[in-house]
PDB file of N, CA and C in Angstrom:
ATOM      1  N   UNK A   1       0.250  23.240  -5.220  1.00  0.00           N
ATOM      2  CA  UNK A   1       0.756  21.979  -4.677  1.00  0.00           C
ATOM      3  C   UNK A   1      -0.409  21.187  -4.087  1.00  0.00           C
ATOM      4  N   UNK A   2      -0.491  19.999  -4.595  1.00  0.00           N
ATOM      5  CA  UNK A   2      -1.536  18.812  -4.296  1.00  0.00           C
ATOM      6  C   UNK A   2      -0.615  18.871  -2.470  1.00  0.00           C
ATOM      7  N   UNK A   3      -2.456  18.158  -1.753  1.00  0.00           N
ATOM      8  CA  UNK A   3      -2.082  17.915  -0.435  1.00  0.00           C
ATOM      9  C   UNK A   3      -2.777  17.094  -0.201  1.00  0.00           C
ATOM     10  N   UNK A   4      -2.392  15.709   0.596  1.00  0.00           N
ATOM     11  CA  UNK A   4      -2.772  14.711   0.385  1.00  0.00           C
ATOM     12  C   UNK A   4      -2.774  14.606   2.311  1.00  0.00           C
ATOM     13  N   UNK A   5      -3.979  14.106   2.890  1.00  0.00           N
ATOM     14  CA  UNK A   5      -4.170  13.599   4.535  1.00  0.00           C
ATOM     15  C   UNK A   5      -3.916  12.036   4.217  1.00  0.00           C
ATOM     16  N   UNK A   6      -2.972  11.670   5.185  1.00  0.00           N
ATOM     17  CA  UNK A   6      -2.954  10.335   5.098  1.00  0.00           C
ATOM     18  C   UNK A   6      -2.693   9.736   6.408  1.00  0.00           C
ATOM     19  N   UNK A   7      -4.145   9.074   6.888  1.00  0.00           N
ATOM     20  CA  UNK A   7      -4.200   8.890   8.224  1.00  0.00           C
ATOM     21  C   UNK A   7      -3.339   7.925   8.752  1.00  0.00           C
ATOM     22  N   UNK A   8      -2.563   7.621   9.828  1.00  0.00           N
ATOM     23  CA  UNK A   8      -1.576   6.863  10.086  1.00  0.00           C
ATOM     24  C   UNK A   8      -2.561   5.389  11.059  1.00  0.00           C
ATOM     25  N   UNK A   9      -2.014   4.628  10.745  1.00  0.00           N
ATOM     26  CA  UNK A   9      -2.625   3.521  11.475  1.00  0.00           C
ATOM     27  C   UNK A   9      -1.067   2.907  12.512  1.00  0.00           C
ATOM     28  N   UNK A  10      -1.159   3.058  13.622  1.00  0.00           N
ATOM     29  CA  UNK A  10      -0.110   2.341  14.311  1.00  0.00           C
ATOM     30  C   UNK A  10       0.502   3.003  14.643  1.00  0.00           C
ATOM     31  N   UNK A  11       2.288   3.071  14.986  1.00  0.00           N
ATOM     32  CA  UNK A  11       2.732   3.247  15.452  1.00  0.00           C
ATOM     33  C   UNK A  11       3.929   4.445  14.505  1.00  0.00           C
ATOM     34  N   UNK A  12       4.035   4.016  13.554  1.00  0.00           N
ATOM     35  CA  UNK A  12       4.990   4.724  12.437  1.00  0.00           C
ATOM     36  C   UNK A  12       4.355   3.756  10.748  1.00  0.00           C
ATOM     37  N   UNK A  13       4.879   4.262   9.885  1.00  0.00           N
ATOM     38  CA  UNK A  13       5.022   3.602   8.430  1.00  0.00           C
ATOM     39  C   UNK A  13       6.551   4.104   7.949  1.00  0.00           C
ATOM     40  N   UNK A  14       6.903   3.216   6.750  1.00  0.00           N
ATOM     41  CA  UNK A  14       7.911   3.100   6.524  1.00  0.00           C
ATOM     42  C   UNK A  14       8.100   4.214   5.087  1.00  0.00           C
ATOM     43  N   UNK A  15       8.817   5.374   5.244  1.00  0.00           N
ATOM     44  CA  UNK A  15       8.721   5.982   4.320  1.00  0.00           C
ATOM     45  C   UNK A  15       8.695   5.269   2.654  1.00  0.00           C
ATOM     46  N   UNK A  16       9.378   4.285   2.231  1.00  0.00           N
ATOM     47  CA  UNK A  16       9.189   3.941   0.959  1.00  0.00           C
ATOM     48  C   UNK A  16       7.806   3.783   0.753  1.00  0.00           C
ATOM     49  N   UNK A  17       6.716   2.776   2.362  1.00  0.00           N
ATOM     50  CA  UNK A  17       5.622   2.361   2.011  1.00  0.00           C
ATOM     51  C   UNK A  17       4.775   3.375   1.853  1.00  0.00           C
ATOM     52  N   UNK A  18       5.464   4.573   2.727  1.00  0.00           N
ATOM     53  CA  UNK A  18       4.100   5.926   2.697  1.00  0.00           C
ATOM     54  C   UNK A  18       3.761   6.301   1.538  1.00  0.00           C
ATOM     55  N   UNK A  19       5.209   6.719   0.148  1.00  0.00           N
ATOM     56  CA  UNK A  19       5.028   6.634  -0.807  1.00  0.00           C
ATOM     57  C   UNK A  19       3.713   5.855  -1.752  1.00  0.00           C
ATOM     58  N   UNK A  20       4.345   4.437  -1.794  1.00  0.00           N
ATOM     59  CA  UNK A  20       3.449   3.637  -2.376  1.00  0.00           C
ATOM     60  C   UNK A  20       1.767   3.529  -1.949  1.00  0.00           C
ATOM     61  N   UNK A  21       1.421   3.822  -0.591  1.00  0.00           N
ATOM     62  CA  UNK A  21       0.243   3.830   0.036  1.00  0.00           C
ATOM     63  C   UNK A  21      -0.467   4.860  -0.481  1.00  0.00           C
ATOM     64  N   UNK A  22       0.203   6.104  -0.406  1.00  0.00           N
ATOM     65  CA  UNK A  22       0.013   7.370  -0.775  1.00  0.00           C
ATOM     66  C   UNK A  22      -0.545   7.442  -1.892  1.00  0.00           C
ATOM     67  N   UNK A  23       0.098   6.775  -3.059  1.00  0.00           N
ATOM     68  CA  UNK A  23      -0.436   6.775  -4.540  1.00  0.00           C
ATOM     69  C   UNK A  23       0.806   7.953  -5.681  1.00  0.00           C
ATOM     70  N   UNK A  24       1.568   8.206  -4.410  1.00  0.00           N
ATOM     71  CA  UNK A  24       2.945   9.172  -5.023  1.00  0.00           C
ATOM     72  C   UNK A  24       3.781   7.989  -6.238  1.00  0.00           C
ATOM     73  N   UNK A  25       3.527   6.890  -5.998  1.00  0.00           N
ATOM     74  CA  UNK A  25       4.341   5.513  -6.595  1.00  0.00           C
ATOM     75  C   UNK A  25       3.540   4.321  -6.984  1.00  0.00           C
ATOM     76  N   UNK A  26       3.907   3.400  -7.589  1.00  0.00           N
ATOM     77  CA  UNK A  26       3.324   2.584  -7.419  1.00  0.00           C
ATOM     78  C   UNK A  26       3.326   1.312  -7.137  1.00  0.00           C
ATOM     79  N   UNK A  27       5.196   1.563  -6.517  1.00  0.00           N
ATOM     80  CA  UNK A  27       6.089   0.376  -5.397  1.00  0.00           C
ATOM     81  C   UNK A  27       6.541   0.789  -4.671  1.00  0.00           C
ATOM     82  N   UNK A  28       6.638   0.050  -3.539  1.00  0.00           N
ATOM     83  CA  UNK A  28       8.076   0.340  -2.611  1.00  0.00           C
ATOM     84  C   UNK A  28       9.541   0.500  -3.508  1.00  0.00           C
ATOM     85  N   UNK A  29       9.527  -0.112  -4.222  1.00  0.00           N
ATOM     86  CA  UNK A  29      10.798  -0.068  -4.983  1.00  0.00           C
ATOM     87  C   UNK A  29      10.335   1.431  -5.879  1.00  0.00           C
ATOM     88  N   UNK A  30       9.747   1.811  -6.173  1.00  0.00           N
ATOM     89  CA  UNK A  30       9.655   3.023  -6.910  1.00  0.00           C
ATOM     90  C   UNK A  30       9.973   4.189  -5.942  1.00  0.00           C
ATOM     91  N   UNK A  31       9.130   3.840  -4.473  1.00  0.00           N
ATOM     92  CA  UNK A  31       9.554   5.040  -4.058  1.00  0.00           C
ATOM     93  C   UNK A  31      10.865   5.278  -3.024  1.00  0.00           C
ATOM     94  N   UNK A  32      11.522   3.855  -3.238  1.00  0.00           N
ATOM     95  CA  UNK A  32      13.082   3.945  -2.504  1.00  0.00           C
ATOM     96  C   UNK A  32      13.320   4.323  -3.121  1.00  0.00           C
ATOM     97  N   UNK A  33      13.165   4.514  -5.126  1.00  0.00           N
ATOM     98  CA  UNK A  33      14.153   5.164  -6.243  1.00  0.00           C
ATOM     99  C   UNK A  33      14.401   6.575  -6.126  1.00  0.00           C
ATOM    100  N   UNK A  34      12.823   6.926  -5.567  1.00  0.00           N
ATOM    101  CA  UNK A  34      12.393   8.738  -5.821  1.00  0.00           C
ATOM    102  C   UNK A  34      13.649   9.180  -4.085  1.00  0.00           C
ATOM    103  N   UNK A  35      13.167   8.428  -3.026  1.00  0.00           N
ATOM    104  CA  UNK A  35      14.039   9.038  -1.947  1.00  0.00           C
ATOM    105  C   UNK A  35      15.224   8.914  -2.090  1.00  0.00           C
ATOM    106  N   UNK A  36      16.368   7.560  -3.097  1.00  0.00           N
ATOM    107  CA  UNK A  36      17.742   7.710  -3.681  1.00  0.00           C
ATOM    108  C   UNK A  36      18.184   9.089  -4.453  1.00  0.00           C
ATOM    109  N   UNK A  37      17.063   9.276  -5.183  1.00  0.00           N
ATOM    110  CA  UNK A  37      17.354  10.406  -6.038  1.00  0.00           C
ATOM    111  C   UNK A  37      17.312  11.448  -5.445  1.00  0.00           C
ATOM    112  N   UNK A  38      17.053  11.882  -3.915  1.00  0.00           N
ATOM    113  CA  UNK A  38      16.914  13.234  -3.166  1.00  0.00           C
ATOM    114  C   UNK A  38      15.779  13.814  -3.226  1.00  0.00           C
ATOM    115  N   UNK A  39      14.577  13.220  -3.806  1.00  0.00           N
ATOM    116  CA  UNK A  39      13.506  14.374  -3.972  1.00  0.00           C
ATOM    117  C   UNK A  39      12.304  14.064  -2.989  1.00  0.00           C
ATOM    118  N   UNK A  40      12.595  13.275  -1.992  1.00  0.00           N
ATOM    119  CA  UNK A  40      11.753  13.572  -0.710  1.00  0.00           C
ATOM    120  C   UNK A  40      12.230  14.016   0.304  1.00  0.00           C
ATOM    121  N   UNK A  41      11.653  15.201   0.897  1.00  0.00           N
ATOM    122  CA  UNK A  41      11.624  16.093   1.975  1.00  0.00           C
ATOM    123  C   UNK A  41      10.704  15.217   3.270  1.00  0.00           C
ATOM    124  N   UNK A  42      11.403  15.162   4.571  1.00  0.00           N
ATOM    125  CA  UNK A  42      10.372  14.722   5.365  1.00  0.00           C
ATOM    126  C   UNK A  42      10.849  16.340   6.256  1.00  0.00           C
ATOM    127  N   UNK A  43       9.663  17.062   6.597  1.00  0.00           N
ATOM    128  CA  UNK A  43       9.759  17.921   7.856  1.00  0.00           C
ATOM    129  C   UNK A  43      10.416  19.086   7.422  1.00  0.00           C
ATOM    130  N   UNK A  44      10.186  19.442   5.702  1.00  0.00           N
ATOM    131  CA  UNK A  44      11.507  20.391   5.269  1.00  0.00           C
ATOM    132  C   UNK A  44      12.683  20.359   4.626  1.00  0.00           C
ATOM    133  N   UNK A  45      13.711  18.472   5.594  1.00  0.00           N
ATOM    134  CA  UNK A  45      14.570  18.756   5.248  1.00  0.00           C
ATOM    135  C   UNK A  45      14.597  17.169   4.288  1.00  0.00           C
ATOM    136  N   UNK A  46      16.225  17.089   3.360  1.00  0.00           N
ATOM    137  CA  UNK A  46      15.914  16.006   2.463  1.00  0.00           C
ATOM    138  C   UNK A  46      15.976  14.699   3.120  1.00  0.00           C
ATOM    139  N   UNK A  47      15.018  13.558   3.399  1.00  0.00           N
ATOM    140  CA  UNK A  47      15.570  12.359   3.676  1.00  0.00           C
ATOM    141  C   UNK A  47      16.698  11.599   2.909  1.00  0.00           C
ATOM    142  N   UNK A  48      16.981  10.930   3.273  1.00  0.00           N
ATOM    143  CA  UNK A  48      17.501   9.451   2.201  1.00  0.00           C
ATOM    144  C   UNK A  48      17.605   8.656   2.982  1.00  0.00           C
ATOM    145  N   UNK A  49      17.130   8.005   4.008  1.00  0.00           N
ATOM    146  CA  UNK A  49      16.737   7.284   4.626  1.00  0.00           C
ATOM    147  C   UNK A  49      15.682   6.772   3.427  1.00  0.00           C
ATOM    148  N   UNK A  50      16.006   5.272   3.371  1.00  0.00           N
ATOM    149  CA  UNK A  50      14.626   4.842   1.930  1.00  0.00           C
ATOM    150  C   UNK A  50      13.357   4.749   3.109  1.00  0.00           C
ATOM    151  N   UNK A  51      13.596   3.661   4.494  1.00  0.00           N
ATOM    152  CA  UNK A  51      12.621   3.176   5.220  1.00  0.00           C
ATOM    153  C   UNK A  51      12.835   4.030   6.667  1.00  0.00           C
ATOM    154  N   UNK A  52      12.758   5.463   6.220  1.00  0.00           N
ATOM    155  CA  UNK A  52      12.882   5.992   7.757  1.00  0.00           C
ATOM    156  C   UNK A  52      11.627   6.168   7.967  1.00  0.00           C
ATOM    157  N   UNK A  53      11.272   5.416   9.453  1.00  0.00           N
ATOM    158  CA  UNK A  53       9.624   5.869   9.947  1.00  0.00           C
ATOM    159  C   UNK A  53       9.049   7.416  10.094  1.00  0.00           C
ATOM    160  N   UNK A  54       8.320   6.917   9.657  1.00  0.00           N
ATOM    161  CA  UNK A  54       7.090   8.477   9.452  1.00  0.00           C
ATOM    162  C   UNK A  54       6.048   7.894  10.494  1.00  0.00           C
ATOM    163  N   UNK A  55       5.812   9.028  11.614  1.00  0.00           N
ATOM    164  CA  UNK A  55       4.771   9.057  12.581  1.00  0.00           C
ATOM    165  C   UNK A  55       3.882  10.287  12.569  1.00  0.00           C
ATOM    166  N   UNK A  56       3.096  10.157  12.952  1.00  0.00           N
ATOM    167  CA  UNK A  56       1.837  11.159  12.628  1.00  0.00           C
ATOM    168  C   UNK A  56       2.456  12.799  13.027  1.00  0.00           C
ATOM    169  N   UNK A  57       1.850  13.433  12.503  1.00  0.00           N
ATOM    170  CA  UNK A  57       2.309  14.691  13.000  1.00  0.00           C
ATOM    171  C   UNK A  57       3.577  15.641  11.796  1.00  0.00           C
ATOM    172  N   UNK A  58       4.267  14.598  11.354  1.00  0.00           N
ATOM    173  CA  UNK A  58       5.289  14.995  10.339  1.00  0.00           C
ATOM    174  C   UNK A  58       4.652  15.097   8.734  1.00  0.00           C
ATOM    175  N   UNK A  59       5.326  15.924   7.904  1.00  0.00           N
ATOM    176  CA  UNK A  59       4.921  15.896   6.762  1.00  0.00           C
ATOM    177  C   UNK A  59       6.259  15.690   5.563  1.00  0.00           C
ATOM    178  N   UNK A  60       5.412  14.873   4.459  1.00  0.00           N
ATOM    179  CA  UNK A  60       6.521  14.634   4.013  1.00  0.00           C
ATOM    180  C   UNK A  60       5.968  15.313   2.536  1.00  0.00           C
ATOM    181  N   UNK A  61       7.068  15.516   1.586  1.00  0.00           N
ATOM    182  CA  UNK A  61       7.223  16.273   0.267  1.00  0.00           C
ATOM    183  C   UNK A  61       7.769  15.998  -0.235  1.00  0.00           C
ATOM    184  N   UNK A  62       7.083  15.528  -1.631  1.00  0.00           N
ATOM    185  CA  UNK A  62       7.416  15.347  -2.848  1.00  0.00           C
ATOM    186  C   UNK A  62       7.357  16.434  -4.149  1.00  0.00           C
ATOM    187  N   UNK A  63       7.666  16.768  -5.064  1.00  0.00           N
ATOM    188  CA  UNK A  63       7.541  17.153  -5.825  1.00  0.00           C
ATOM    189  C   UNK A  63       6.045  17.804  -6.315  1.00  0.00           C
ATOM    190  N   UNK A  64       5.241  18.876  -6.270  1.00  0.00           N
ATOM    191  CA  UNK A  64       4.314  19.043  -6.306  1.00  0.00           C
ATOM    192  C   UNK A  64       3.312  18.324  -5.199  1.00  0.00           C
ATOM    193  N   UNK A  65       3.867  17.443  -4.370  1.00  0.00           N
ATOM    194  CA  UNK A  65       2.725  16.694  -3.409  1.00  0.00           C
ATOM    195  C   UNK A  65       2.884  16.858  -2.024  1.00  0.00           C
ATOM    196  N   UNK A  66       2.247  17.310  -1.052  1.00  0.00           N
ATOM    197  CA  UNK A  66       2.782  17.116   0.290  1.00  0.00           C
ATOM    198  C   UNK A  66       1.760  16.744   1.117  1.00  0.00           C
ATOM    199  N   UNK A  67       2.240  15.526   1.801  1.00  0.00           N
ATOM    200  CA  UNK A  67       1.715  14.242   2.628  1.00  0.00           C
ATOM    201  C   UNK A  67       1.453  14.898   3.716  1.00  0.00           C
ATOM    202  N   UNK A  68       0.248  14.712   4.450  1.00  0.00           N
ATOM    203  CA  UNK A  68       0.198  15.106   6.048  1.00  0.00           C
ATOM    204  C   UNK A  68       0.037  14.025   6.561  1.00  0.00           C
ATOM    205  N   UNK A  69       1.060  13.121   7.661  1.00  0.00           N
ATOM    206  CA  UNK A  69       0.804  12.239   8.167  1.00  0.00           C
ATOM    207  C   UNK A  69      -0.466  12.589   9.577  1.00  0.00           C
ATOM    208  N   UNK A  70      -1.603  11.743   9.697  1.00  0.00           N
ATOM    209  CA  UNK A  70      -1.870  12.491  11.232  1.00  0.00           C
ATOM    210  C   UNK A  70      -2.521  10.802  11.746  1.00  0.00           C
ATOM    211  N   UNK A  71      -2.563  10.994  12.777  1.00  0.00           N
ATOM    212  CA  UNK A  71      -3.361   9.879  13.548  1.00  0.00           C
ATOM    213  C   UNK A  71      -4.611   9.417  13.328  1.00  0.00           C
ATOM    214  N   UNK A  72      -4.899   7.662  13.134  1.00  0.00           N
ATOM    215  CA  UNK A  72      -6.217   7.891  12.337  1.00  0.00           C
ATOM    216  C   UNK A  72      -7.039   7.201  13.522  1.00  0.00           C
TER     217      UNK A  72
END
C-alpha cells in the first residue's frame, strides 16, 4: 500500500479536495464520486461525508493509498 504525507495548511481541508490535492483524483467531483461509492475510509471507518473536514493528525484510505494528514 502506497503512503502518501500530505502536509495540512490551516485549519482542516475538505475531504473531496484532499482527494484531488492528493493526486488520488483529478477533481473534486471525481473524488465526491469515489467517497459516494463507499471507498474512502477516514480513521478506519467509511466516510460519506463528500466534504467532511480532514485535520491533521487523521488518516484517510483509499484503495491501495493511505493519506497521512499532519501539520505543515
Amino acid at each position: 500500500m502506497q503512503t502518501i504525507t500530505f502536509p495540512l495548511e490551516g485549519e482542516h481541508i475538505a475531504l473531496n479536495d484532499l482527494l484531488k490535492v492528493a493526486g488520488i483524483c483529478d477533481s473534486g467531483g471525481a473524488g465526491k464520486a469515489l467517497v459516494a461509492a463507499g471507498e474512502v475510509s477516514v480513521d478506519g471507518a467509511v466516510e460519506s461525508r463528500k466534504t467532511a473536514k480532514i485535520r491533521a493528525g487523521q488518516v484517510v484510505s483509499v484503495p491501495g493509498v493511505k493519506i497521512r494528514v499532519v501539520a505543515a
